[in-house]
C-alpha atoms as a PDB file:
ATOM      1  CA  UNK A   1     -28.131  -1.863   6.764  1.00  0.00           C
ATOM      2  CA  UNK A   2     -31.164  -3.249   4.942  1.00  0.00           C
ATOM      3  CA  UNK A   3     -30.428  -6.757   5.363  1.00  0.00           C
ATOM      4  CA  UNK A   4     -30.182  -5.878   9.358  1.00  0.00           C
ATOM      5  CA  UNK A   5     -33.461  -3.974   9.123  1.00  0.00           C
ATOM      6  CA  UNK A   6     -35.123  -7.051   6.993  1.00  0.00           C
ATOM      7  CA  UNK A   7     -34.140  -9.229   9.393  1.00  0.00           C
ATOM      8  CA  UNK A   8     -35.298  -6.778  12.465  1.00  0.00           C
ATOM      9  CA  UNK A   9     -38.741  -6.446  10.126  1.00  0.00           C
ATOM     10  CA  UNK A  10     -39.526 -10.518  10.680  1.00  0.00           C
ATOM     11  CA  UNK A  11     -39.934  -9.574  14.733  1.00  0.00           C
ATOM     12  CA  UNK A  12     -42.242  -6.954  14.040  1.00  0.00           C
ATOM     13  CA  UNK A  13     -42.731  -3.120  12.730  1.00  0.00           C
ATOM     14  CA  UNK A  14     -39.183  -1.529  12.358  1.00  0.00           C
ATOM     15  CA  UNK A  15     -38.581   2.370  12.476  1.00  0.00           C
ATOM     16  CA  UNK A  16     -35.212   3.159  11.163  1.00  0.00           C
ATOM     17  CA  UNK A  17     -33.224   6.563  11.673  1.00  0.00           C
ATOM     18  CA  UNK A  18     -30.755   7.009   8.535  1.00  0.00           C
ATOM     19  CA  UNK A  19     -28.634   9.951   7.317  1.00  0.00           C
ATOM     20  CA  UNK A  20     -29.853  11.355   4.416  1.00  0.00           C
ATOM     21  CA  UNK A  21     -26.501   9.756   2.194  1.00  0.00           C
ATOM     22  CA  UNK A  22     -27.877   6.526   2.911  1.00  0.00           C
ATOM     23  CA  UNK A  23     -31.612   6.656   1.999  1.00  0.00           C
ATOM     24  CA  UNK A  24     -31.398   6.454  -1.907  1.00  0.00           C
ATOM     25  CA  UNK A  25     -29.317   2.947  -1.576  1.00  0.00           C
ATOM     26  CA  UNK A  26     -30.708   1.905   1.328  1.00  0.00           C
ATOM     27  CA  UNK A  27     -34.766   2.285  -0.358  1.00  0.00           C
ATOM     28  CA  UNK A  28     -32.884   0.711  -3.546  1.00  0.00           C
ATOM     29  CA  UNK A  29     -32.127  -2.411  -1.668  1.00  0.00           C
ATOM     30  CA  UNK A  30     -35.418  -2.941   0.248  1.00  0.00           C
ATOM     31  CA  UNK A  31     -37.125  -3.191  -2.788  1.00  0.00           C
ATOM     32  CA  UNK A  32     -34.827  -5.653  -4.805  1.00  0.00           C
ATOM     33  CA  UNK A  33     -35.861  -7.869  -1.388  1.00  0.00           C
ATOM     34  CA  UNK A  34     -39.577  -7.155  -1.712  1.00  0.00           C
ATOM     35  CA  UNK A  35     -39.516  -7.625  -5.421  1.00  0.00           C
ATOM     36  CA  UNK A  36     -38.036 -11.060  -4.580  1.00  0.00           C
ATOM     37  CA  UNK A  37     -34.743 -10.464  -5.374  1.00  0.00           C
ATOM     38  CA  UNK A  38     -32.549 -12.029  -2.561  1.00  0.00           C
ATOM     39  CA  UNK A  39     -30.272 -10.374  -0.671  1.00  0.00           C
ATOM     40  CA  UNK A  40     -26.585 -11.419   0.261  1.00  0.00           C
ATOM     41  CA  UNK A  41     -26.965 -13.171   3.910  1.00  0.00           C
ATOM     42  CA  UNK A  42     -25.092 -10.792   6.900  1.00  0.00           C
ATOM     43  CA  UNK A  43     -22.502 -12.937   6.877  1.00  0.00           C
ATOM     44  CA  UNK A  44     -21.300 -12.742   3.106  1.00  0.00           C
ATOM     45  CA  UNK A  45     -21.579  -8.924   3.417  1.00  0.00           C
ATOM     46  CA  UNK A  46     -19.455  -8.487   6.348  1.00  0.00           C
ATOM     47  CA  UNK A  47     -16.712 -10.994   4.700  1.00  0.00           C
ATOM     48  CA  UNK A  48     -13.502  -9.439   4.257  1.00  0.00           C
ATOM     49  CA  UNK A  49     -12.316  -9.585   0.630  1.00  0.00           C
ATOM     50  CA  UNK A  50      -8.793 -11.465   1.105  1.00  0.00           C
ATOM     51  CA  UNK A  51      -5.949  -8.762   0.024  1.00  0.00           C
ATOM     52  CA  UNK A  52      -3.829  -8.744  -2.491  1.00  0.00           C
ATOM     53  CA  UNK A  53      -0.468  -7.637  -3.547  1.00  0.00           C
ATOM     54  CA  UNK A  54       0.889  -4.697  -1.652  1.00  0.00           C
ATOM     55  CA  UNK A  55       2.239  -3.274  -4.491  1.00  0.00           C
ATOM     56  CA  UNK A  56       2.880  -0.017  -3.128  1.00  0.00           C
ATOM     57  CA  UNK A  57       4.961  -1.037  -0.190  1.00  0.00           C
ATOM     58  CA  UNK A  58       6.685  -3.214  -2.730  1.00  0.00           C
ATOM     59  CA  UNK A  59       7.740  -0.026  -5.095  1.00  0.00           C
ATOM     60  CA  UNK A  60       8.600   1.562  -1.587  1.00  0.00           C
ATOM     61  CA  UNK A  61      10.617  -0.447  -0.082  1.00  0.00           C
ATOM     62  CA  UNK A  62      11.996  -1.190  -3.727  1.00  0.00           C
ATOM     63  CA  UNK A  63      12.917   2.457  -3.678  1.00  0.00           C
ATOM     64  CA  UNK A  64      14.935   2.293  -0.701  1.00  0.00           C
ATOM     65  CA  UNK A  65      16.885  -0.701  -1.566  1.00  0.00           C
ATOM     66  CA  UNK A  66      17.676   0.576  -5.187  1.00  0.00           C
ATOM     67  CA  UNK A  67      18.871   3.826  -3.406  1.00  0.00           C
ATOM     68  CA  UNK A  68      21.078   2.236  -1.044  1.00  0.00           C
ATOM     69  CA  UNK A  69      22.304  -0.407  -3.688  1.00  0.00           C
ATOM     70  CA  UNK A  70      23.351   2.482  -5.708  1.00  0.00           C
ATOM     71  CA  UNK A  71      25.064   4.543  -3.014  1.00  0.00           C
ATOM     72  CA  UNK A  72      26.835   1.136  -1.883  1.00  0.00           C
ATOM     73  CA  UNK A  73      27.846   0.373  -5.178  1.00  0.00           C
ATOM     74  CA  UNK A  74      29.356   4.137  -5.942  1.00  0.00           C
ATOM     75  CA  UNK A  75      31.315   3.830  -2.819  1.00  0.00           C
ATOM     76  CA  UNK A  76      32.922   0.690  -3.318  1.00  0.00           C
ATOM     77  CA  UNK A  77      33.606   1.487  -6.586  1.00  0.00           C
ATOM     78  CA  UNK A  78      35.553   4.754  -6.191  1.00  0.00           C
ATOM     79  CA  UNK A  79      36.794   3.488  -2.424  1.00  0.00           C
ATOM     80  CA  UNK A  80      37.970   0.208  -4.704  1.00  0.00           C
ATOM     81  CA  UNK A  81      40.051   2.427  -7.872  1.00  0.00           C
ATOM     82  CA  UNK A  82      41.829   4.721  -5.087  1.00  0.00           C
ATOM     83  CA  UNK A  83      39.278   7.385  -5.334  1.00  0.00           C
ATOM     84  CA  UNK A  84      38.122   7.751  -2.037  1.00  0.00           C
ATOM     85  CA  UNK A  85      38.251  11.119  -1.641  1.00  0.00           C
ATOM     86  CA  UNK A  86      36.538  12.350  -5.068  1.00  0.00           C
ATOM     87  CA  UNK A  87      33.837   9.576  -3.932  1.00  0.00           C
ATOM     88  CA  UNK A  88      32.978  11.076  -0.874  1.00  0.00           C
ATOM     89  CA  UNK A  89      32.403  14.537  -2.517  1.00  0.00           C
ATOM     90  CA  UNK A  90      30.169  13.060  -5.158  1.00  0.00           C
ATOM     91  CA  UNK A  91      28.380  11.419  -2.793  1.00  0.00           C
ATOM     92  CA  UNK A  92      27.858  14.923  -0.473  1.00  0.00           C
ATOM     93  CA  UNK A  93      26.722  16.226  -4.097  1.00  0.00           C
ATOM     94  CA  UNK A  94      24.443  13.760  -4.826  1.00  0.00           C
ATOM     95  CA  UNK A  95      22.635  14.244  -0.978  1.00  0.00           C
ATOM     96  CA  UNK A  96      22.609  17.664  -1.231  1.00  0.00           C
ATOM     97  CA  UNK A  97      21.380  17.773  -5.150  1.00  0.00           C
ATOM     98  CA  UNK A  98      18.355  15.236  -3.228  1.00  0.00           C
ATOM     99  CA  UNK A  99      18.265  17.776  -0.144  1.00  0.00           C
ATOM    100  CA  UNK A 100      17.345  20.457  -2.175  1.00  0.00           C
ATOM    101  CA  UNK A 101      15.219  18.776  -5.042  1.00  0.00           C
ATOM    102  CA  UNK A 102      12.774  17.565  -2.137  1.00  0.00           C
ATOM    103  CA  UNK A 103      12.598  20.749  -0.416  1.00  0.00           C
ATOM    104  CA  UNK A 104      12.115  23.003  -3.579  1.00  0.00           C
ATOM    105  CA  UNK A 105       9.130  20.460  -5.396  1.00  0.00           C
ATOM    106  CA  UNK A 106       7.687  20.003  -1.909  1.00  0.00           C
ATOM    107  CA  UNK A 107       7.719  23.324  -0.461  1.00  0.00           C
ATOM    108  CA  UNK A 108       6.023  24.892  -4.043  1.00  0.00           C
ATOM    109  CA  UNK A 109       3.630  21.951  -4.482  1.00  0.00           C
ATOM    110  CA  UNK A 110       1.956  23.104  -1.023  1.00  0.00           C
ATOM    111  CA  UNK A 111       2.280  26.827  -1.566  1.00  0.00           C
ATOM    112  CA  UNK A 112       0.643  26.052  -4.902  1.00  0.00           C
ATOM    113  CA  UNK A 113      -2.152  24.438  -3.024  1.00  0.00           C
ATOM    114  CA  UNK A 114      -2.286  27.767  -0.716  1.00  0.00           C
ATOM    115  CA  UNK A 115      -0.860  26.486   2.496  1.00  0.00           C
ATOM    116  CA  UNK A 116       1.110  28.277   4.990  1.00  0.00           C
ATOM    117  CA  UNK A 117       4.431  29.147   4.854  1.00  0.00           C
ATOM    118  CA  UNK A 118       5.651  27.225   7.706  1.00  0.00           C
ATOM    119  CA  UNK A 119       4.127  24.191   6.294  1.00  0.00           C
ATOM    120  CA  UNK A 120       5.481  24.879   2.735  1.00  0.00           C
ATOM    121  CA  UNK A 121       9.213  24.960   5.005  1.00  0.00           C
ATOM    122  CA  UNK A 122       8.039  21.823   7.547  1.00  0.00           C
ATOM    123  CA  UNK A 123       6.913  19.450   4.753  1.00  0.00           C
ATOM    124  CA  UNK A 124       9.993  20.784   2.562  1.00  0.00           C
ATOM    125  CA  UNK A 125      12.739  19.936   5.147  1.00  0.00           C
ATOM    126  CA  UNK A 126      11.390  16.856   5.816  1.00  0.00           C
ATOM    127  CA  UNK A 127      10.836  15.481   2.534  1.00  0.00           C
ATOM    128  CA  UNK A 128      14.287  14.341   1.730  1.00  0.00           C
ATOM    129  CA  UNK A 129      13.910  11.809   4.626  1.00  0.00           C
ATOM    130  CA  UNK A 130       9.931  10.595   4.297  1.00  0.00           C
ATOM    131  CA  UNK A 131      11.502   9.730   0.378  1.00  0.00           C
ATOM    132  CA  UNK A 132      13.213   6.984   1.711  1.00  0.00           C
ATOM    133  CA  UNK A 133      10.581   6.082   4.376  1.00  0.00           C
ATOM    134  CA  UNK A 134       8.246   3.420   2.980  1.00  0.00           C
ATOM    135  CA  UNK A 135       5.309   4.656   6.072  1.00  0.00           C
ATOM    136  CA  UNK A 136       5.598   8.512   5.716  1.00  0.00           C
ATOM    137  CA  UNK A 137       5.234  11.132   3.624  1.00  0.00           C
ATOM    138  CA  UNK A 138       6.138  14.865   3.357  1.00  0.00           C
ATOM    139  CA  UNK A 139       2.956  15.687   3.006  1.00  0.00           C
ATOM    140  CA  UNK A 140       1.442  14.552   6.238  1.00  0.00           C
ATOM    141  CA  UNK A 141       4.482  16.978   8.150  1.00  0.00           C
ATOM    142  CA  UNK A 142       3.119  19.700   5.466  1.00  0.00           C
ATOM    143  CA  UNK A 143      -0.703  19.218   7.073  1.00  0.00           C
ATOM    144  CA  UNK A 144      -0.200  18.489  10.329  1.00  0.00           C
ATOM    145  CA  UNK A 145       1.740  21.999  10.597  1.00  0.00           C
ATOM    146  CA  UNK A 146      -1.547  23.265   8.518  1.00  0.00           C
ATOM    147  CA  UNK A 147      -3.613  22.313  11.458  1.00  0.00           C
ATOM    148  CA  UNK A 148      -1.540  23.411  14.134  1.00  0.00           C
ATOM    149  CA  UNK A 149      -1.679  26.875  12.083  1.00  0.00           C
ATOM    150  CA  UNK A 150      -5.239  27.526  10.795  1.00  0.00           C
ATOM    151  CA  UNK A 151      -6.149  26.419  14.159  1.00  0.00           C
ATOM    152  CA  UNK A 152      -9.249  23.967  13.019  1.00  0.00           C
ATOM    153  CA  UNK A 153     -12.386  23.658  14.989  1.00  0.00           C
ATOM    154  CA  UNK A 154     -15.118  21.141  14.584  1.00  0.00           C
ATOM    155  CA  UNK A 155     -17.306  23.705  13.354  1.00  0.00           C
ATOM    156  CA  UNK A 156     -15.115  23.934  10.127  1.00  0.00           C
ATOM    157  CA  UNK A 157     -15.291  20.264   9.652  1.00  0.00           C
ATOM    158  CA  UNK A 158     -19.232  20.769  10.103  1.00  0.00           C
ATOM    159  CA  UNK A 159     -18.954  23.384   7.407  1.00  0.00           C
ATOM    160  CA  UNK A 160     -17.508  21.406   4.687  1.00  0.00           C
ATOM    161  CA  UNK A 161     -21.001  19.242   4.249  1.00  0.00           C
ATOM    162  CA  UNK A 162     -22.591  23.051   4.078  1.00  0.00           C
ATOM    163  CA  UNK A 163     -19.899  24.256   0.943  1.00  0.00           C
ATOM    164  CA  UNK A 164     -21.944  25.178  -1.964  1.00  0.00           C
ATOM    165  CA  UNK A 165     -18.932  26.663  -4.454  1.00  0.00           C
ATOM    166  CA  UNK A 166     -15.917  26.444  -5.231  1.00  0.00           C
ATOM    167  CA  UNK A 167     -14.431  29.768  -3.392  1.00  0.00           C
ATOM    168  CA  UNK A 168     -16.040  28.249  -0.438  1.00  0.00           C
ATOM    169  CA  UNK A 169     -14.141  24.880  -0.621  1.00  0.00           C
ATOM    170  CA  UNK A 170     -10.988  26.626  -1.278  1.00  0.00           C
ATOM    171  CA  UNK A 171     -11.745  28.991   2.167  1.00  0.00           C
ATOM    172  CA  UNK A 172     -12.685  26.191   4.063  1.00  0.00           C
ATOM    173  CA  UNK A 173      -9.803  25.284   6.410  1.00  0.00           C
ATOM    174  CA  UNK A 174     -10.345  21.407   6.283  1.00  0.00           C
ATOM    175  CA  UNK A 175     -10.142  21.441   2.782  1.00  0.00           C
ATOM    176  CA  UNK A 176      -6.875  23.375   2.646  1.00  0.00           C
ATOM    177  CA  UNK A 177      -5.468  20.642   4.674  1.00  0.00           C
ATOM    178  CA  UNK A 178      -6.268  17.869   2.615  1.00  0.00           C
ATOM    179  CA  UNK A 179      -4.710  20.119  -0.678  1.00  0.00           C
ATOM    180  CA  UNK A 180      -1.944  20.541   1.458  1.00  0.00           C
ATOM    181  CA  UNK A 181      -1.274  17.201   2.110  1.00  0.00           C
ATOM    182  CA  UNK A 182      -1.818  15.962  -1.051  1.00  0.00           C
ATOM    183  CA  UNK A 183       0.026  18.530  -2.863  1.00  0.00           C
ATOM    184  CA  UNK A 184       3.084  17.498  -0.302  1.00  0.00           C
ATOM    185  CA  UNK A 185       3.076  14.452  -1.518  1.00  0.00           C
ATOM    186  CA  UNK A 186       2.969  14.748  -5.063  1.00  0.00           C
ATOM    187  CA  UNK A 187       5.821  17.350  -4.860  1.00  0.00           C
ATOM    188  CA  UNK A 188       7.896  15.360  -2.926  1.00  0.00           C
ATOM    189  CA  UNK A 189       7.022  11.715  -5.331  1.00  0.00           C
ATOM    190  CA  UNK A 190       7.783  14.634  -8.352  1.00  0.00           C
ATOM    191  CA  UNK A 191      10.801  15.202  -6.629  1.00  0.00           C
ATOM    192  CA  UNK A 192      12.295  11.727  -5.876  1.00  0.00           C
ATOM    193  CA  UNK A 193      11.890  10.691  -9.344  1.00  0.00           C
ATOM    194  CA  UNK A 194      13.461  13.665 -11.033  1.00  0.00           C
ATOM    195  CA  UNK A 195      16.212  12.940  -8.143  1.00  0.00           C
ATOM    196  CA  UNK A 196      16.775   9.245  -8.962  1.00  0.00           C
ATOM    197  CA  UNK A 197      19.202   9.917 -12.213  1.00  0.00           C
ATOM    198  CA  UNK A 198      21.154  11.751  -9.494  1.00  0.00           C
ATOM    199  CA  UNK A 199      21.915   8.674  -7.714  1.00  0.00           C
ATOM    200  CA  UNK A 200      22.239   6.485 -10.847  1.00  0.00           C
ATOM    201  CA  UNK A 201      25.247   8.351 -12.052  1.00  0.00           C
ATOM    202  CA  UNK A 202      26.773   8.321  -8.916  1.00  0.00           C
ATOM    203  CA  UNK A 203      26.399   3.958  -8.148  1.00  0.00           C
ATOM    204  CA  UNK A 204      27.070   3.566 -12.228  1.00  0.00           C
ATOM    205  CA  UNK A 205      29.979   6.200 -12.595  1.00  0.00           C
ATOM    206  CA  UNK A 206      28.060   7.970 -15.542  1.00  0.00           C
END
């Protein structure tokens, strides 16, 4: 923004219209340039920063492939000594024991975080699967539903720049959505991890 108005300045007088956010930084900058300090040319500021290693997709999908390694392994194992049958039920066991991990660590994270019922169930049920899904999360189920319910408005996103204390924030239905989603997630990552050892003994036969 200053380096656009600098440059606008050299045509003539400039009048610029800022939010108030912006004017510390933006007065900050002007005067590094007027003190003769130069500023980074328009075209090294909008250069995109090359990315580096996705490491979260990389535990993700590292996740999923451990988990199904494990399950593949267990199987062939017990199918391979004759035990097909015993297999199978450890395997339902070890499902279910993820099943209801998820749903318990999820479902109290977003009560915790004072959502609604429904989306305390919603993000819950759904969290078994969006464990094993590298591009959702249980938590984004738990705050969509937390829309659909507190009904949101654009007035209450207005209202969160107007929240002077804490009872406020916490009242504020924006706010409660983004608890709720976060506190989705971290139940259901709480959840997956306390889970893994499930799936460990099943693939190693521990």
């Amino acid at each position: 923004m200053a380096r656009k108005i600098l440059e606008a300045r050299k045509k003539g007088k400039v009048v610029a219209v800022v939010g108030a956010g912006h004017l510390t930084g933006l007065r900050k900058e002007l005067e590094k340039e007027l003190s003769g300090e130069k500023m980074p040319s328009v075209a090294e500021l909008e250069k995109v920063p090359p990315k580096g290693f996705p490491w979260g997709k990389a535990i993700s999908w590292g996740l999923v492939f451990g988990v199904a390694v494990l399950i593949g392994w267990g199987v062939y194992r017990g199918v391979a000594a004759g035990e097909w049958q015993q297999t199978l039920a450890d395997l339902g066991n070890a499902l279910l024991w993820w099943f209801i991990l998820h749903a318990v660590f999820t479902a109290i994270a977003v009560l915790i975080a004072r959502g609604h019922p429904l989306s305390a169930a919603v993000g819950g049920l759904i969290a078994w699967f969006t464990a094993l899904h590298p591009v959702l999360a249980a938590g984004w189920f738990a705050g969509y539903t937390e829309i659909k319910v507190r009904k949101l408005k654009n007035k209450h996103l207005v209202d969160v720049f107007r929240l002077d204390s804490w009872n406020a924030y916490f009242k504020n239905p924006v706010i409660r959505v983004l608890l709720v989603t976060v506190a989705g997630n971290l139940g259901s990552s709480i959840a997956t991890y306390i889970s893994l050892p499930v799936f460990v003994r099943f693939g190693l036969g521990g």
